[in-house]
N, C-alpha and C. Protein backbone atom coordinates (compact mmCIF):
# COMPACT_ATOMS: atom_id res chain seq x y z
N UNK A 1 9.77 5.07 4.82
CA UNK A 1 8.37 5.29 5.07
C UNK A 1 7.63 3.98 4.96
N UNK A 2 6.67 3.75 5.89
CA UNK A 2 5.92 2.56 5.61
C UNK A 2 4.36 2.75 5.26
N UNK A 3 3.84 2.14 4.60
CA UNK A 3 2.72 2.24 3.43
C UNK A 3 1.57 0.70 3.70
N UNK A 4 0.48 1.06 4.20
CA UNK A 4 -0.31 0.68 4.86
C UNK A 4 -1.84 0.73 4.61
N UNK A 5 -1.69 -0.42 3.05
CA UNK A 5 -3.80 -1.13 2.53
C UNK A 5 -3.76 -1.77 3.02
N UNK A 6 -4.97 -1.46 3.12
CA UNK A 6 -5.86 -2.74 3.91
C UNK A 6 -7.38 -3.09 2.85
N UNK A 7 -7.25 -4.00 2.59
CA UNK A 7 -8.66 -4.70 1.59
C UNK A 7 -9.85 -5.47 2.41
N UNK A 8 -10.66 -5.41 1.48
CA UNK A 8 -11.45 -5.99 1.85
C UNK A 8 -12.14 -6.95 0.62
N UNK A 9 -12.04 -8.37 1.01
CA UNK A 9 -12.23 -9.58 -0.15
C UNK A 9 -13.20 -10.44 0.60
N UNK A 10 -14.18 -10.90 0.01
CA UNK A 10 -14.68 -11.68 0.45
C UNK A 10 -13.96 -13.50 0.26
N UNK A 11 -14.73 -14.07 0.70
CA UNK A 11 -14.44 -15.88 0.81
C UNK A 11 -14.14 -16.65 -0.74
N UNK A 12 -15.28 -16.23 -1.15
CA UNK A 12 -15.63 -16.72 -2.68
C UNK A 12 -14.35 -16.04 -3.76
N UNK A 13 -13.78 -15.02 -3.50
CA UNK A 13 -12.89 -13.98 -4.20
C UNK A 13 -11.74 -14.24 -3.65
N UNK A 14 -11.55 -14.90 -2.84
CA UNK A 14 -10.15 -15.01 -1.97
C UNK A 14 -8.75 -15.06 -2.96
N UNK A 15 -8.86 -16.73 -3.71
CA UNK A 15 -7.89 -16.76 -4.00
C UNK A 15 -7.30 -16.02 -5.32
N UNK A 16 -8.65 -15.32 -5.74
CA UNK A 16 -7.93 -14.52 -6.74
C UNK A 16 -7.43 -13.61 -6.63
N UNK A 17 -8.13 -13.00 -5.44
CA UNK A 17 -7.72 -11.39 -4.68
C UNK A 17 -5.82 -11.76 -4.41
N UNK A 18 -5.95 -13.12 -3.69
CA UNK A 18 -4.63 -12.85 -3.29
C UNK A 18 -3.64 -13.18 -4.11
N UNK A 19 -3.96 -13.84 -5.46
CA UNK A 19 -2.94 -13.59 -6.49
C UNK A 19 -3.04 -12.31 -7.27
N UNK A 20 -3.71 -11.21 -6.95
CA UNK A 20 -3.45 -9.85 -7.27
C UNK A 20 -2.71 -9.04 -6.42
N UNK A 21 -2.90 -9.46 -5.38
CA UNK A 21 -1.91 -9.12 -4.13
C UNK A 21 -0.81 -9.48 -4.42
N UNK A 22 0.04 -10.41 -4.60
CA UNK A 22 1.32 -11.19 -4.95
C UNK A 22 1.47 -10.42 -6.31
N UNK A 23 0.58 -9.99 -7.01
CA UNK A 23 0.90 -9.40 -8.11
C UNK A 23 1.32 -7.97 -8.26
N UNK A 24 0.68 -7.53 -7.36
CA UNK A 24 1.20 -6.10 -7.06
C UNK A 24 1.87 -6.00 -6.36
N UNK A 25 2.44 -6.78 -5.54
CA UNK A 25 3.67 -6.95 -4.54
C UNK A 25 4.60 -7.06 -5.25
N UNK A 26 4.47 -7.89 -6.11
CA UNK A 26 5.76 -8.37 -7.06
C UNK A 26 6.25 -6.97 -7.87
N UNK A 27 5.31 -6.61 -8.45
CA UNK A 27 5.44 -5.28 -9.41
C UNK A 27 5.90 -3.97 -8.57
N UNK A 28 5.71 -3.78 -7.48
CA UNK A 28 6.11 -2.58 -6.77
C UNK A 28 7.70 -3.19 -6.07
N UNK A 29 8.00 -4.52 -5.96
CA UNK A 29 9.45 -4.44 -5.50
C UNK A 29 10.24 -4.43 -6.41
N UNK A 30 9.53 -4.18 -7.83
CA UNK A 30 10.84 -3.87 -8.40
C UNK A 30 11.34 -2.61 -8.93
N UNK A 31 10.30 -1.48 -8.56
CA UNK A 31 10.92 -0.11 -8.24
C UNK A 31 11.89 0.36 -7.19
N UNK A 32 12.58 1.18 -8.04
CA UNK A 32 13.75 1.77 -7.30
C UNK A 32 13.53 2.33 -5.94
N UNK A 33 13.89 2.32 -4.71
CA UNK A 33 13.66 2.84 -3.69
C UNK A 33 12.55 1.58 -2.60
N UNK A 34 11.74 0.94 -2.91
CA UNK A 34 11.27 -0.16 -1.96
C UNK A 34 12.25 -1.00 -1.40
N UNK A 35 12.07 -0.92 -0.26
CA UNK A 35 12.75 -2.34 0.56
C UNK A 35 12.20 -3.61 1.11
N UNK A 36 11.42 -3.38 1.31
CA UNK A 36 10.46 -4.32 1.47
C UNK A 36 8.72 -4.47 1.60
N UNK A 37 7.81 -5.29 1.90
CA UNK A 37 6.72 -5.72 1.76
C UNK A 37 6.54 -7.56 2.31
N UNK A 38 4.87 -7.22 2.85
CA UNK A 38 4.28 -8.24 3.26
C UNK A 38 3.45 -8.38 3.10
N UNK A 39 2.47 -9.13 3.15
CA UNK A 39 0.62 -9.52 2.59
C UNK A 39 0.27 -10.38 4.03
N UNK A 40 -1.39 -9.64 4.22
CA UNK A 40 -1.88 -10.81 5.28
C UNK A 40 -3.22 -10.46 5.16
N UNK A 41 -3.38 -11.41 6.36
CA UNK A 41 -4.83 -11.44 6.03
C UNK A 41 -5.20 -11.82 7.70
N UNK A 42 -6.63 -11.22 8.21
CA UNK A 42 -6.61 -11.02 9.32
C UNK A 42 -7.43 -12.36 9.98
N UNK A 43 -6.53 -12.23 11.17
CA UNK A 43 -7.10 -13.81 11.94
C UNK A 43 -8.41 -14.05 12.18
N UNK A 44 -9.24 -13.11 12.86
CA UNK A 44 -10.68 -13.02 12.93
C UNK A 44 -11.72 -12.56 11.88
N UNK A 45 -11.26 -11.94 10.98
CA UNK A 45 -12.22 -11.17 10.15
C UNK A 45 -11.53 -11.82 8.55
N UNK A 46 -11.22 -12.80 8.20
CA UNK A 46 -10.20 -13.62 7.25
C UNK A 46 -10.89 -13.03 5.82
N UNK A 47 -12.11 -11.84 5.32
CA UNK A 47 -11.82 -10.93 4.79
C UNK A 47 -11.83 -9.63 4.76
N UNK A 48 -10.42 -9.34 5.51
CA UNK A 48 -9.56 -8.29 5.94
C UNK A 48 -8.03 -8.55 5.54
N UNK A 49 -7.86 -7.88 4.36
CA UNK A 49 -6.58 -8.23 4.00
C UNK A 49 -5.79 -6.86 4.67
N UNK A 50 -4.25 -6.83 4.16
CA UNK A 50 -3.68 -5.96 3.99
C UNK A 50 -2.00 -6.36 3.61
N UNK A 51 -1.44 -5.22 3.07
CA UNK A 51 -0.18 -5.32 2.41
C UNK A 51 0.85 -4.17 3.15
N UNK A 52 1.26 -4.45 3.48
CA UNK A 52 2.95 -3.45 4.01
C UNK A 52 3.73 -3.26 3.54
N UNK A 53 4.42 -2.41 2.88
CA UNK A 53 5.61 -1.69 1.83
C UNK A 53 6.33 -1.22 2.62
N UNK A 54 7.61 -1.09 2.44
CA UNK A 54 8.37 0.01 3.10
C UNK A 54 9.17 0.60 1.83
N UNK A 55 9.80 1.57 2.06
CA UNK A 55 10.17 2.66 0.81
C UNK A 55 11.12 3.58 1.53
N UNK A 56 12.46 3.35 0.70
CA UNK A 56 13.54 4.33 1.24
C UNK A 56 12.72 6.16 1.76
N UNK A 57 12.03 6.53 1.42
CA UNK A 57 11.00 7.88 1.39
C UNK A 57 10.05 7.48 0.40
N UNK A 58 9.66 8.95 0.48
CA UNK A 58 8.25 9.45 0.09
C UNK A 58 8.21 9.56 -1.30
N UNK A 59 8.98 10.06 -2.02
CA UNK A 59 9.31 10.33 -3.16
C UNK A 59 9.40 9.08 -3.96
N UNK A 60 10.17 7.69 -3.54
CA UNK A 60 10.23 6.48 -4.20
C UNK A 60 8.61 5.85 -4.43
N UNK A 61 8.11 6.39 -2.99
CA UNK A 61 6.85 5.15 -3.47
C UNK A 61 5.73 6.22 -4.12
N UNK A 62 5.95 7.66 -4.80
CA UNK A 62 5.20 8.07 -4.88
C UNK A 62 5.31 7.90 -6.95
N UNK A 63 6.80 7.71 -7.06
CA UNK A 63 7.74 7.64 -8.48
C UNK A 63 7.17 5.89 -8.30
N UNK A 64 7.06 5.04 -7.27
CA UNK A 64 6.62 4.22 -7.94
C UNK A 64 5.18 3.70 -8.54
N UNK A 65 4.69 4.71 -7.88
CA UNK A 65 2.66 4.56 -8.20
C UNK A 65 2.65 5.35 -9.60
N UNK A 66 3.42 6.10 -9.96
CA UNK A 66 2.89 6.81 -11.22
C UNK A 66 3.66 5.80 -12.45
N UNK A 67 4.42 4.69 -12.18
CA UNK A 67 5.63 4.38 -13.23
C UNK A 67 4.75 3.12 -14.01
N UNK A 68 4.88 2.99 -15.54
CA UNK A 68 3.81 2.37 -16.15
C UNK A 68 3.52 0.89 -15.95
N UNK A 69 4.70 0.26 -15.41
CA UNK A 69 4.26 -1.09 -14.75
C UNK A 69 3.24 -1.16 -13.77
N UNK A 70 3.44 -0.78 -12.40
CA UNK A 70 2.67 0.05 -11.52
C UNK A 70 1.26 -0.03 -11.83
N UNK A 71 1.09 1.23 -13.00
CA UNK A 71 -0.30 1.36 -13.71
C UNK A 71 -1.03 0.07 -14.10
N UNK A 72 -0.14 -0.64 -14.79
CA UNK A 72 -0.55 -1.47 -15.46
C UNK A 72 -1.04 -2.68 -14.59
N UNK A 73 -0.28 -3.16 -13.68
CA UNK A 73 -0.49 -4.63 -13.01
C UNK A 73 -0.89 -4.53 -11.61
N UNK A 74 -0.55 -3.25 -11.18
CA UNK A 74 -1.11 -3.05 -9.40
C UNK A 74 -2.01 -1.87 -9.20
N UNK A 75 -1.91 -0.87 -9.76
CA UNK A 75 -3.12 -0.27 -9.51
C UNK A 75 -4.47 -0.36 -9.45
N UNK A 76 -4.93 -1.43 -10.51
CA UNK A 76 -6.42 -1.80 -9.98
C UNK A 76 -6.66 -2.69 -8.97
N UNK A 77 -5.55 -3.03 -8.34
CA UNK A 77 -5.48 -4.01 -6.96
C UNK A 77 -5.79 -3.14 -6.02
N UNK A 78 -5.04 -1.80 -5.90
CA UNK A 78 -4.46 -1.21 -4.87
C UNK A 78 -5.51 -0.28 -4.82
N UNK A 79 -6.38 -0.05 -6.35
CA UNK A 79 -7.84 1.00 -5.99
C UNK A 79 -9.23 0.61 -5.21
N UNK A 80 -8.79 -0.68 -4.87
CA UNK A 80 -9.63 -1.26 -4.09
C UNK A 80 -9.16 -1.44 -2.43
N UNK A 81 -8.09 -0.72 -2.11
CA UNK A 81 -7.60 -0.55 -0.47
C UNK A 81 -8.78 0.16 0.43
N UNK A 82 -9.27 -0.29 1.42
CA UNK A 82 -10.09 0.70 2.32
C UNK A 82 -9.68 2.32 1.92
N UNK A 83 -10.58 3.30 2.04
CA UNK A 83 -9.81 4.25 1.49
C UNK A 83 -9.73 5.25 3.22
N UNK A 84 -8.25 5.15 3.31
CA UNK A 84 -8.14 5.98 4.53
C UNK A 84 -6.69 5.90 4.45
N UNK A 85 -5.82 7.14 5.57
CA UNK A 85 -4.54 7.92 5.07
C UNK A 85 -3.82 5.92 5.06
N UNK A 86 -2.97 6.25 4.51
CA UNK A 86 -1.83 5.39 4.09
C UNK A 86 -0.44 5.04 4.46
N UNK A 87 0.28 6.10 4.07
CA UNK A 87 1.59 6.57 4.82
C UNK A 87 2.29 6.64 5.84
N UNK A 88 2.68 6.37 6.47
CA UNK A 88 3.38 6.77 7.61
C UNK A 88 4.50 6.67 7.88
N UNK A 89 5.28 7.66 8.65
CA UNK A 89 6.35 7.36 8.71
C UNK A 89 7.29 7.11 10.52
N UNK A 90 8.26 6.24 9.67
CA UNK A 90 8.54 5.02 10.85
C UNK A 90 8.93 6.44 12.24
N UNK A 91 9.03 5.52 13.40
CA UNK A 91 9.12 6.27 14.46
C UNK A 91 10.93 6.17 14.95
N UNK A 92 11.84 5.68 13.97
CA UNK A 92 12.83 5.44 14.26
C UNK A 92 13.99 6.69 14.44
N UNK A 93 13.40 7.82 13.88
CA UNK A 93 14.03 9.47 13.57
C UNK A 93 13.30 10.71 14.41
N UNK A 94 13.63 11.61 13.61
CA UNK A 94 12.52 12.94 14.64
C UNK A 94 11.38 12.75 13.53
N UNK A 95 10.06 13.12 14.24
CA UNK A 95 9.11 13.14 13.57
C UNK A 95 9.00 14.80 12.86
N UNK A 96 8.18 13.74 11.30
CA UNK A 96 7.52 15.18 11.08
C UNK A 96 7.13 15.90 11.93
N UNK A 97 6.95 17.40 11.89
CA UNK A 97 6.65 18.29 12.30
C UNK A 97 5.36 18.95 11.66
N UNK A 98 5.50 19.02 10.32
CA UNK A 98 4.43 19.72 9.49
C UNK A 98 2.93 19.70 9.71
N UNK A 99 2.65 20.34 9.60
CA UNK A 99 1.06 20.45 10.05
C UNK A 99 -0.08 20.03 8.74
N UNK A 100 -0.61 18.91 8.57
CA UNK A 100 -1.31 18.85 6.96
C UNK A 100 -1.98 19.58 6.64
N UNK A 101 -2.61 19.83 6.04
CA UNK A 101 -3.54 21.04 5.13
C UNK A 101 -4.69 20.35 5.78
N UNK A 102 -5.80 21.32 5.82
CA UNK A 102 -7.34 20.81 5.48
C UNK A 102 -7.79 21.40 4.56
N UNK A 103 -7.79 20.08 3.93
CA UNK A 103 -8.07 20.21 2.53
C UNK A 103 -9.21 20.51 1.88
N UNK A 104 -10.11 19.94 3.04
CA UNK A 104 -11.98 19.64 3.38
C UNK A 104 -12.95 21.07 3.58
N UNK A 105 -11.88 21.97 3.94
CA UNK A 105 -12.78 23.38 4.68
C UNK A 105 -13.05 24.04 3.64
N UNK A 106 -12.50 23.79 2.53
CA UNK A 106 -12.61 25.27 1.90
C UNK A 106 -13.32 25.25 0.74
């Protein structure tokens, strides 16, 4: 599955933002089930970050957001991601099928 923040940092905040980035990068590859990750930052809009995970499934990167390192060193990085869906999964298999809930109607 690949896993998909995107931030938003201003100029003045840059270089600290992005040693929290490297910091929570660092801390999430060393849970069980990640394969990889990247950090960038966007060519025109340079504060527009974002970070790319990939994760054997759903279950690894979900065991890795609750696990107390996690808590401790990347989550207040990562509570600052644009807030919109996240997840996705790669197009390399059959796709989900499932239909999501609306969660919103009721």
């Amino acid at each position: 599955m690949l896993v998909v923040n995107r931030f938003h940092a201003e100029a003045d905040v840059a270089d600290a933002f992005r040693a929290d980035l490297e910091r929570a990068l660092e801390v999430l590859s060393a849970r069980p089930g990640f394969e990889d990750g990247r950090l960038g930052r966007n060519v025109d809009e340079p504060a527009l970050w974002v970070m790319v995970t990939r994760w054997k499934d759903v279950g690894s990167y979900r065991r890795a957001l609750s696990s107390y390192e996690v808590k401790l060193y990347a989550v207040q990085t990562l509570s600052r991601a644009i807030e919109e869906p996240s997840a996705f999964e790669p197009l390399d298999g059959e796709l989900n099928t499932a239909v999501p809930r609306d969660l919103g109607s009721r």
